[in-house]
N, C-alpha and C. Protein backbone atom coordinates (compact mmCIF):
# COMPACT_ATOMS: atom_id res chain seq x y z
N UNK A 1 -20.02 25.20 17.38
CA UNK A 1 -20.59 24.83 16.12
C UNK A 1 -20.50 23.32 15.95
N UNK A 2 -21.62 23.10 15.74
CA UNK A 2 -21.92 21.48 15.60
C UNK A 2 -20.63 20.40 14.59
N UNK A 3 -20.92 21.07 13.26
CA UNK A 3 -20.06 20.71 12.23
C UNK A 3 -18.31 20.70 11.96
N UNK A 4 -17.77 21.83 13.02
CA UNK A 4 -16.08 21.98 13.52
C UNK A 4 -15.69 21.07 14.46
N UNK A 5 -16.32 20.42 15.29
CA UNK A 5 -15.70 19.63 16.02
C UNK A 5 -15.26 17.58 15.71
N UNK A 6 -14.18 18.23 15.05
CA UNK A 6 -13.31 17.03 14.06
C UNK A 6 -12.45 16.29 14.93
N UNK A 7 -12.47 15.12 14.92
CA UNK A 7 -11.72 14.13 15.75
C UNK A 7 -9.76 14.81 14.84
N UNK A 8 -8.98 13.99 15.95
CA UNK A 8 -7.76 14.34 15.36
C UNK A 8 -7.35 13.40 14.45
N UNK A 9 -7.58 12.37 14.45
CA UNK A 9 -7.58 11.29 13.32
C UNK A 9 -7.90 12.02 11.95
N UNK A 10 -8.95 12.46 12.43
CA UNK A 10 -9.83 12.79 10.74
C UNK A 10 -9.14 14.37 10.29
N UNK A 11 -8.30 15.03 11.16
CA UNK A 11 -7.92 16.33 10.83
C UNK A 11 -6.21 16.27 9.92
N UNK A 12 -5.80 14.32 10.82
CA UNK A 12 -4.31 13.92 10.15
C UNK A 12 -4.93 13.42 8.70
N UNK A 13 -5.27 12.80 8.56
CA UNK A 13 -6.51 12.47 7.66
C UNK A 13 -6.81 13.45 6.46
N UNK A 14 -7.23 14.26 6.76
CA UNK A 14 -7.15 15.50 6.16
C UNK A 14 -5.98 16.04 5.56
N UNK A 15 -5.14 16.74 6.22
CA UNK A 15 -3.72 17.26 6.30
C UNK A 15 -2.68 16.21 4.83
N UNK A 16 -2.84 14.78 5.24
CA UNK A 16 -1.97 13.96 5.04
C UNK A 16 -2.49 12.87 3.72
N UNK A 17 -4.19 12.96 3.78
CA UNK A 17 -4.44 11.50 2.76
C UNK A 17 -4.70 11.38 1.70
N UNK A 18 -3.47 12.61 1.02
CA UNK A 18 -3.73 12.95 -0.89
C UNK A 18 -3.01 11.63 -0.85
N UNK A 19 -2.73 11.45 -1.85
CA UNK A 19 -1.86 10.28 -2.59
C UNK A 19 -0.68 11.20 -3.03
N UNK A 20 -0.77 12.39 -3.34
CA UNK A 20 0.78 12.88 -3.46
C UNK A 20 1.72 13.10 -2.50
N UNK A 21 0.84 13.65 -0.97
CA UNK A 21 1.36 13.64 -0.10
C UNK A 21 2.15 12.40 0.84
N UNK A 22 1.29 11.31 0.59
CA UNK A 22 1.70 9.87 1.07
C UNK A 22 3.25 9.21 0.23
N UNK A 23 3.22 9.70 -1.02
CA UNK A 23 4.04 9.11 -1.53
C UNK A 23 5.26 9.59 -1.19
N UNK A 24 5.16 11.04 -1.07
CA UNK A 24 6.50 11.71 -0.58
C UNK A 24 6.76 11.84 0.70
N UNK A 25 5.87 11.80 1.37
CA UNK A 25 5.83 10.67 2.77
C UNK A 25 7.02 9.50 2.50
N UNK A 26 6.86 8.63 1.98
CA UNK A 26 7.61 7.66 1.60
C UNK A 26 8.54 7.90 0.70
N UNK A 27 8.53 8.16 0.19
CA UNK A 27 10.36 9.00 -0.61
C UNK A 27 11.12 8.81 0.86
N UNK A 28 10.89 10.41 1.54
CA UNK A 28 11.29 10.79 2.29
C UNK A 28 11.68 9.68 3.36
N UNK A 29 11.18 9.05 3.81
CA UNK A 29 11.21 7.70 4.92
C UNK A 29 12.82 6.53 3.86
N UNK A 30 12.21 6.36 2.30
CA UNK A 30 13.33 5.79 2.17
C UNK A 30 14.31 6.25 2.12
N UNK A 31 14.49 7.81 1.42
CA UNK A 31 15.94 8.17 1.81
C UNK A 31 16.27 8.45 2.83
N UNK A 32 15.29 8.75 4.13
CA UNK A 32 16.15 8.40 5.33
C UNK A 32 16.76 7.28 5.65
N UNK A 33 16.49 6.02 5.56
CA UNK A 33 16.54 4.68 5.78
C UNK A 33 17.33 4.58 5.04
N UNK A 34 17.75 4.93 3.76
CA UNK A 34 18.80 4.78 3.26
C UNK A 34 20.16 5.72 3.77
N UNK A 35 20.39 6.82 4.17
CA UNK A 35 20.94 7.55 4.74
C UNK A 35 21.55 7.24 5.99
N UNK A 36 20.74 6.03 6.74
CA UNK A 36 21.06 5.40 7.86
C UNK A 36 22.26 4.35 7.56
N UNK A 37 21.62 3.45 6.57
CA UNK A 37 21.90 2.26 6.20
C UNK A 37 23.39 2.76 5.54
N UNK A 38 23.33 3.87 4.52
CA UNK A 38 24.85 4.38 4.04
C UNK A 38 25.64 4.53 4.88
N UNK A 39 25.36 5.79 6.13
CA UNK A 39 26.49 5.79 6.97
C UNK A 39 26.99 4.87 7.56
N UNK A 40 26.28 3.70 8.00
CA UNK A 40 26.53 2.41 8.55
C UNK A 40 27.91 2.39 8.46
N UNK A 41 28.31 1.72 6.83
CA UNK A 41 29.26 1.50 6.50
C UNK A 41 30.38 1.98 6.83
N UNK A 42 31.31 1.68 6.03
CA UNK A 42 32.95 2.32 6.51
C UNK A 42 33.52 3.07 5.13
N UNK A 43 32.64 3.17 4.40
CA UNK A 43 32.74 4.11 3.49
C UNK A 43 32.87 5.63 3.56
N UNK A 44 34.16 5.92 3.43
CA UNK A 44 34.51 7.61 3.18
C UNK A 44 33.59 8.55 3.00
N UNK A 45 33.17 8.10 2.09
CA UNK A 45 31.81 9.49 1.42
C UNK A 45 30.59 8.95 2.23
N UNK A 46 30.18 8.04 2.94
CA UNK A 46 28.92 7.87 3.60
C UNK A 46 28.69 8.96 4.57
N UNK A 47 29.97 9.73 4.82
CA UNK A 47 29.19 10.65 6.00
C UNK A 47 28.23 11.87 5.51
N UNK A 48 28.48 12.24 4.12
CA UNK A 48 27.56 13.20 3.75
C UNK A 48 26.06 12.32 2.77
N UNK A 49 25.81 11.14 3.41
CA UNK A 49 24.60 10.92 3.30
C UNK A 49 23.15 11.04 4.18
N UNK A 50 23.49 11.78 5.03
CA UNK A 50 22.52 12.71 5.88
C UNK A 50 22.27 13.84 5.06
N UNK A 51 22.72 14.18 4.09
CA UNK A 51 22.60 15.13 3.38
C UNK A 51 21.29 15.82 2.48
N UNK A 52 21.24 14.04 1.35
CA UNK A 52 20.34 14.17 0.53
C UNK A 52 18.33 13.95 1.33
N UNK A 53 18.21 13.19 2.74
CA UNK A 53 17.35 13.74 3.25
C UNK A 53 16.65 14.77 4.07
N UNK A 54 18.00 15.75 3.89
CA UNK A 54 17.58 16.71 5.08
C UNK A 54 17.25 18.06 3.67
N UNK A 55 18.27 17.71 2.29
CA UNK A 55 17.61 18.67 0.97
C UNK A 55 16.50 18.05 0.75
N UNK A 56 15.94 16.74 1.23
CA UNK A 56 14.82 16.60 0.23
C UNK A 56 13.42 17.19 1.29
N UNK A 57 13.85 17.66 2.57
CA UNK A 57 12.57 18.15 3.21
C UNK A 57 12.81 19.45 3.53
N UNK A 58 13.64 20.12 2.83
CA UNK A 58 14.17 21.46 2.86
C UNK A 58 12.77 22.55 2.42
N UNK A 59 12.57 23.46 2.83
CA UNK A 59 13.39 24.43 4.28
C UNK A 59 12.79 23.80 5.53
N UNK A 60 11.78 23.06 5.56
CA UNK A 60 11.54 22.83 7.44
C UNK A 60 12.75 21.91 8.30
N UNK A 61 13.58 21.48 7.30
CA UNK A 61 14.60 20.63 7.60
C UNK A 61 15.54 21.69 8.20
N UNK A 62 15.95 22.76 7.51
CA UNK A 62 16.73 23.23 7.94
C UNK A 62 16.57 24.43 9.11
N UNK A 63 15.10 24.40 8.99
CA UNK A 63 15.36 25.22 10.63
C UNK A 63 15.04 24.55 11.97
N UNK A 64 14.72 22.80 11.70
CA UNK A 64 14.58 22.25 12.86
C UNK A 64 16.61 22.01 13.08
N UNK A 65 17.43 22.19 12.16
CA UNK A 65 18.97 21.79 12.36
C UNK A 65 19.37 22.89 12.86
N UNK A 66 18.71 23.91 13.19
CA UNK A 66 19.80 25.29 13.95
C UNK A 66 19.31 24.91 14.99
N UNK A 67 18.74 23.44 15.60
CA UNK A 67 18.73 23.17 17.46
C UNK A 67 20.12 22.58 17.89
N UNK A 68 21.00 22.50 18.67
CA UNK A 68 21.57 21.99 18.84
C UNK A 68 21.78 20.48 18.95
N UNK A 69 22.38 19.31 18.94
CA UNK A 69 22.63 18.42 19.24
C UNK A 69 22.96 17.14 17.89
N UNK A 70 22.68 16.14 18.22
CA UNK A 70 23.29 15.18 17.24
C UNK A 70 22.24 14.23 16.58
N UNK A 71 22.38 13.13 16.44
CA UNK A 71 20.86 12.36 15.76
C UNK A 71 19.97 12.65 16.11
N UNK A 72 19.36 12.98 17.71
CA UNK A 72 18.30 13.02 17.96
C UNK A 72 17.50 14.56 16.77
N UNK A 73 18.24 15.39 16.71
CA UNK A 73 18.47 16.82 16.22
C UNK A 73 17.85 16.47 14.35
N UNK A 74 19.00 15.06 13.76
CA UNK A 74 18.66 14.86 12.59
C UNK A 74 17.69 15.06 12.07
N UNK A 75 17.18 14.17 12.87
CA UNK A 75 15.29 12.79 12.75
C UNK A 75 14.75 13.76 13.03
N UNK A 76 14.59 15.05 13.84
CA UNK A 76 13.81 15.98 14.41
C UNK A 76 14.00 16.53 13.18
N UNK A 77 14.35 16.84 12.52
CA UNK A 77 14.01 17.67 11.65
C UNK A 77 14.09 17.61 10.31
N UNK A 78 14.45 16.08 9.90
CA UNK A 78 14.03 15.80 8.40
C UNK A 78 12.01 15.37 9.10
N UNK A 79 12.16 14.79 10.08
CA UNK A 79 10.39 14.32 10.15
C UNK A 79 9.64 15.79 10.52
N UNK A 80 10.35 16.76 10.77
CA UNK A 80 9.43 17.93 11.00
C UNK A 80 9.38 18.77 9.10
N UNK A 81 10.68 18.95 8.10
CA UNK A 81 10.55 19.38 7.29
C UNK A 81 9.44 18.50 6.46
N UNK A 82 9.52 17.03 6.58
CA UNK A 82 8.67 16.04 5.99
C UNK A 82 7.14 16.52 6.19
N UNK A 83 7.13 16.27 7.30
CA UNK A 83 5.64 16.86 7.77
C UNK A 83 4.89 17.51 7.16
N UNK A 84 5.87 19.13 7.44
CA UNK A 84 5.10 20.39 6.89
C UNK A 84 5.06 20.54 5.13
N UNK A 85 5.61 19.73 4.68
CA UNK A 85 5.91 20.07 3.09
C UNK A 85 4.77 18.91 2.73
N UNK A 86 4.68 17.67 3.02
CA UNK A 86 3.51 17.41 2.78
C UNK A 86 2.22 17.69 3.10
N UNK A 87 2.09 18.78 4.13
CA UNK A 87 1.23 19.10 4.01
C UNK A 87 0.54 20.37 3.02
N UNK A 88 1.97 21.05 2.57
CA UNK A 88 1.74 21.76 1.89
C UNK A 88 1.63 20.97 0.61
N UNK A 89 2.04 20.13 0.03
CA UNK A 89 1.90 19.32 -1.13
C UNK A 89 0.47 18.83 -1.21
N UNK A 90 -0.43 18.26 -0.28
CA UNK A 90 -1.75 17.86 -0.02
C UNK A 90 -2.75 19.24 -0.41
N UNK A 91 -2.70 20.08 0.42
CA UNK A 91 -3.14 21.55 0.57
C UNK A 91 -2.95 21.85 -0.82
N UNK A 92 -1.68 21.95 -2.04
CA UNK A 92 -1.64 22.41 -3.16
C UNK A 92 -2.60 21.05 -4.01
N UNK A 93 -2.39 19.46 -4.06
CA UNK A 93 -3.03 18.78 -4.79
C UNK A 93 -4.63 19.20 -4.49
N UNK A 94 -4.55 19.28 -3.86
CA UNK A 94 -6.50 19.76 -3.67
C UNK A 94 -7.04 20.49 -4.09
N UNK A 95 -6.06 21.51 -3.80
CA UNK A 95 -6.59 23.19 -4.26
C UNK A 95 -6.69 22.64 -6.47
N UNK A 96 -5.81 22.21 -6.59
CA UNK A 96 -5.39 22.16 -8.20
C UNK A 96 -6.54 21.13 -8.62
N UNK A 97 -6.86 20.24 -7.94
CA UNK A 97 -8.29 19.06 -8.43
C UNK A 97 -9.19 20.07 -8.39
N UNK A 98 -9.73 20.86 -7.42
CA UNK A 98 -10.49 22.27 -6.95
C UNK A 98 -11.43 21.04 -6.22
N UNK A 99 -11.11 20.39 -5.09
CA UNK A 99 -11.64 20.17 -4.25
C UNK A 99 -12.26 20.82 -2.92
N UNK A 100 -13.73 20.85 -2.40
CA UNK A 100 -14.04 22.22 -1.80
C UNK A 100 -13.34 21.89 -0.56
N UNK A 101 -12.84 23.30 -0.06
CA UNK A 101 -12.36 22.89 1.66
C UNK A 101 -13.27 23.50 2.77
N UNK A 102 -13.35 23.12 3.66
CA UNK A 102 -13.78 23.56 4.89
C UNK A 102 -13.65 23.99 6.11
């Protein structure tokens, strides 16, 4: 079919370029970055600041964390809960404007 064959640009594009979705895109990015920047320190309580970005992309967060291993494991799965929740956030702003989909 002539009209389905969508570059992948234009399908992230799609998926990703509400303005609600972008923003929590960016939430998410600063409280990681902040989460980084906390533990840094030598502060006691900094170690449960991995915390508040892995609730804020919860649940895809938490089933990329039943993989084993250590940071690499983190980032894998606050950017995979991130992902999928904005896309569900995009997918819901659209549907609610009643923008047509295709």
């Amino acid at each position: 079919m002539p009209g389905r064959d969508r570059t992948l640009l234009t399908r992230l594009r799609h998926l990703y370029g509400d303005v609600f979705a972008l923003a929590y895109l960016g939430v998410c990015v600063a409280l990681t970055v902040w989460a980084f920047a906390a533990s840094a320190g030598e502060n006691e309580d900094a170690s449960f600041a991995g915390v508040i970005p892995v609730l804020a992309t919860a649940p895809g967060s938490l089933v990329g964390l039943a993989l084993p291993g250590g940071l690499p494991t983190f980032v894998f799965a606050v950017v995979l809960g991130a992902l999928v929740n904005a896309a569900v956030i995009g997918w819901c702003a659209r549907r609610l404007r009643g923008a047509a989909t295709r």
